[in-house]
C-alpha atoms as a PDB file:
ATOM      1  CA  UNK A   1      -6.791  20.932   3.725  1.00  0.00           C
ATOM      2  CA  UNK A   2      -4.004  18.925   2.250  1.00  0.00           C
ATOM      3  CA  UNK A   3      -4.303  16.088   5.114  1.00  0.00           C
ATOM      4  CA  UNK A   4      -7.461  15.712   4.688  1.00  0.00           C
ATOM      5  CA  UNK A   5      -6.875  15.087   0.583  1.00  0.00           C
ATOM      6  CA  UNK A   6      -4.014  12.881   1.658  1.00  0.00           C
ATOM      7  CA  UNK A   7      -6.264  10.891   3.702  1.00  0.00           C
ATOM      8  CA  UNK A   8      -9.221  10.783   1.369  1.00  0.00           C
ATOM      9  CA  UNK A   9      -6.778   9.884  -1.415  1.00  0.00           C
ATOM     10  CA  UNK A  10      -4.660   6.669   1.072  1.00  0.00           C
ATOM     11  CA  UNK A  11      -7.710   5.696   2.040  1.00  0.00           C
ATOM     12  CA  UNK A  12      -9.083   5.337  -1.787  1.00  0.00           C
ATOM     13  CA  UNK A  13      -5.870   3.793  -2.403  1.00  0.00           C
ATOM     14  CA  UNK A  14      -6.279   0.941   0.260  1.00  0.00           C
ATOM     15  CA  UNK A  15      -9.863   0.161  -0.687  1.00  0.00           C
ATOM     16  CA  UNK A  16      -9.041  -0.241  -4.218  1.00  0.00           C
ATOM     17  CA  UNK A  17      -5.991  -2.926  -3.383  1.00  0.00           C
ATOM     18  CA  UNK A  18      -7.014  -4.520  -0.858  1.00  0.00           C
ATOM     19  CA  UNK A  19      -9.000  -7.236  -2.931  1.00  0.00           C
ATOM     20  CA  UNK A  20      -5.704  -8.899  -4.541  1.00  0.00           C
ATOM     21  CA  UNK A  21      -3.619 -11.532  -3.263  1.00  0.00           C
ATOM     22  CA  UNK A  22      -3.018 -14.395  -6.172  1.00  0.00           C
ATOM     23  CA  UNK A  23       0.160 -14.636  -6.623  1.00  0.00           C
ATOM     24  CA  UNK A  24       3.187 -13.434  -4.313  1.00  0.00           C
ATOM     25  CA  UNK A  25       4.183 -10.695  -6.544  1.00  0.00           C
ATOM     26  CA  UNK A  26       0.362  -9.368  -6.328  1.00  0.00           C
ATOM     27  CA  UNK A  27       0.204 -10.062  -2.310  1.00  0.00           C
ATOM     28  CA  UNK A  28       3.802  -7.520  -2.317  1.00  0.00           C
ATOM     29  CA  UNK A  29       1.844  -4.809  -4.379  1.00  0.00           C
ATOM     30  CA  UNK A  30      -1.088  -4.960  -2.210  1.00  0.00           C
ATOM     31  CA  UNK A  31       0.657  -5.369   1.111  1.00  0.00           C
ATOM     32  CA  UNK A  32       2.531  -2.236  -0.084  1.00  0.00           C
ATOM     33  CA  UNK A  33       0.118   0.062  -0.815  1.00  0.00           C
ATOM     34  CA  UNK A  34      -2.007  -1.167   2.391  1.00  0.00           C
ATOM     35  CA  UNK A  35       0.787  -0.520   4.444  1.00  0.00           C
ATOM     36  CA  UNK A  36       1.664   3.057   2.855  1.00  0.00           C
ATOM     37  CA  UNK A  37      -1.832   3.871   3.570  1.00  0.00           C
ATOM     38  CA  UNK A  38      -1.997   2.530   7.461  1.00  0.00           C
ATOM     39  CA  UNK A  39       1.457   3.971   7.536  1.00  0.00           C
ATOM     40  CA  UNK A  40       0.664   7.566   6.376  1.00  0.00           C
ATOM     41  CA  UNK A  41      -2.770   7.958   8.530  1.00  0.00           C
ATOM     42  CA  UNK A  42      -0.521   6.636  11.731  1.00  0.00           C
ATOM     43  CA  UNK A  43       2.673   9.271  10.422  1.00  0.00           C
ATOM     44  CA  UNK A  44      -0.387  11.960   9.802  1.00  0.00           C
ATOM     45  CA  UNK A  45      -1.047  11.475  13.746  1.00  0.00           C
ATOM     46  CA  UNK A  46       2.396  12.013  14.566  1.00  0.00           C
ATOM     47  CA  UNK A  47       3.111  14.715  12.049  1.00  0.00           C
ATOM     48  CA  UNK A  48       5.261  12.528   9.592  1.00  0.00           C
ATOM     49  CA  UNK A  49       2.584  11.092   6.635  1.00  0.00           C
ATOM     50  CA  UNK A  50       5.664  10.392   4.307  1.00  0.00           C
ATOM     51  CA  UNK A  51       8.098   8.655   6.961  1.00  0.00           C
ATOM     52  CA  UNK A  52       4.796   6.695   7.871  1.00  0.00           C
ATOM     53  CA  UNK A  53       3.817   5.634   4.372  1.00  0.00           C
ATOM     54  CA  UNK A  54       7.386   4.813   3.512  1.00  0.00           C
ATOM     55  CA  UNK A  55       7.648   2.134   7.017  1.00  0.00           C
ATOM     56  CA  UNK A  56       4.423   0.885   5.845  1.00  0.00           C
ATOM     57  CA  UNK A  57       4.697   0.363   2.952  1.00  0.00           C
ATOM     58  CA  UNK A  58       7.993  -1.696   3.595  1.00  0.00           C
ATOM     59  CA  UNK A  59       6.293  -3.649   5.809  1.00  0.00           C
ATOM     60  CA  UNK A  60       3.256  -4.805   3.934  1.00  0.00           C
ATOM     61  CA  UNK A  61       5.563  -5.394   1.028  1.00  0.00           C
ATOM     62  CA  UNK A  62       7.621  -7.819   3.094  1.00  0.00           C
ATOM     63  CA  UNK A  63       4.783  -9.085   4.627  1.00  0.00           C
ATOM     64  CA  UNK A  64       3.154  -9.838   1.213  1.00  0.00           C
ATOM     65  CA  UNK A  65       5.921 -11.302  -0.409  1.00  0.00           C
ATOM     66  CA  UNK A  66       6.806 -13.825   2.595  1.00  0.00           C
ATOM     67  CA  UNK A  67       3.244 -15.644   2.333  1.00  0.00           C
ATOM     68  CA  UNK A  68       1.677 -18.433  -0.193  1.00  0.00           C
ATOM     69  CA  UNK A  69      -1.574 -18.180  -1.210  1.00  0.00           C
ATOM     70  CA  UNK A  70      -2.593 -20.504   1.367  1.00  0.00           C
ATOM     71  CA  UNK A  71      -2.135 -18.331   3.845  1.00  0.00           C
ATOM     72  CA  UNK A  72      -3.733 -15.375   2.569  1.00  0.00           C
ATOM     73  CA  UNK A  73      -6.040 -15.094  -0.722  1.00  0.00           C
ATOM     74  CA  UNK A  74      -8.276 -12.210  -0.619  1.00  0.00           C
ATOM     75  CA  UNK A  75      -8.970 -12.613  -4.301  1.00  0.00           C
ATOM     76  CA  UNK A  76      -8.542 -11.328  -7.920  1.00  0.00           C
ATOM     77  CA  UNK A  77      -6.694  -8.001  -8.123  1.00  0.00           C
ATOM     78  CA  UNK A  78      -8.504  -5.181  -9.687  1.00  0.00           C
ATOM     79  CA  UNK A  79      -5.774  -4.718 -11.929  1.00  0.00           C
ATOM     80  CA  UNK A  80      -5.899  -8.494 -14.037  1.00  0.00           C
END
């Protein structure tokens, strides 16, 4: 029961941010919680959600941060 609220709840999480990308601060904060989210269903295969989210979510940060909007613009964030 609680993976499949974990899951419902990461996968909420992902749809919600994954409309932002103005600035490189906002492309960090959604490349992080994409990541956690990708991370923790991957860890959630392999029996570790939490070391999965955390990976993740270090890697979509990074990745967020080291682009212009240029390269990726996926919109307004739900958040401004």
């Amino acid at each position: 029961m609680n993976r499949i609220i974990l899951t419902t709840s990461l996968s909420l999480l992902i749809l919600g941010l994954g409309a932002c990308g103005n600035s490189t601060g906002d492309r960090a904060v959604s490349g992080a919680g994409i990541g956690a989210g990708v991370g923790a269903v991957g860890g959630l295969m392999l029996g570790a959600p939490l070391e999965g989210a955390a990976i993740g979510a270090g890697v979509g940060a990074g990745a967020g941060a080291l682009t212009d909007k240029s390269q990726i613009d996926l919109g307004k964030p739900i958040w401004r």
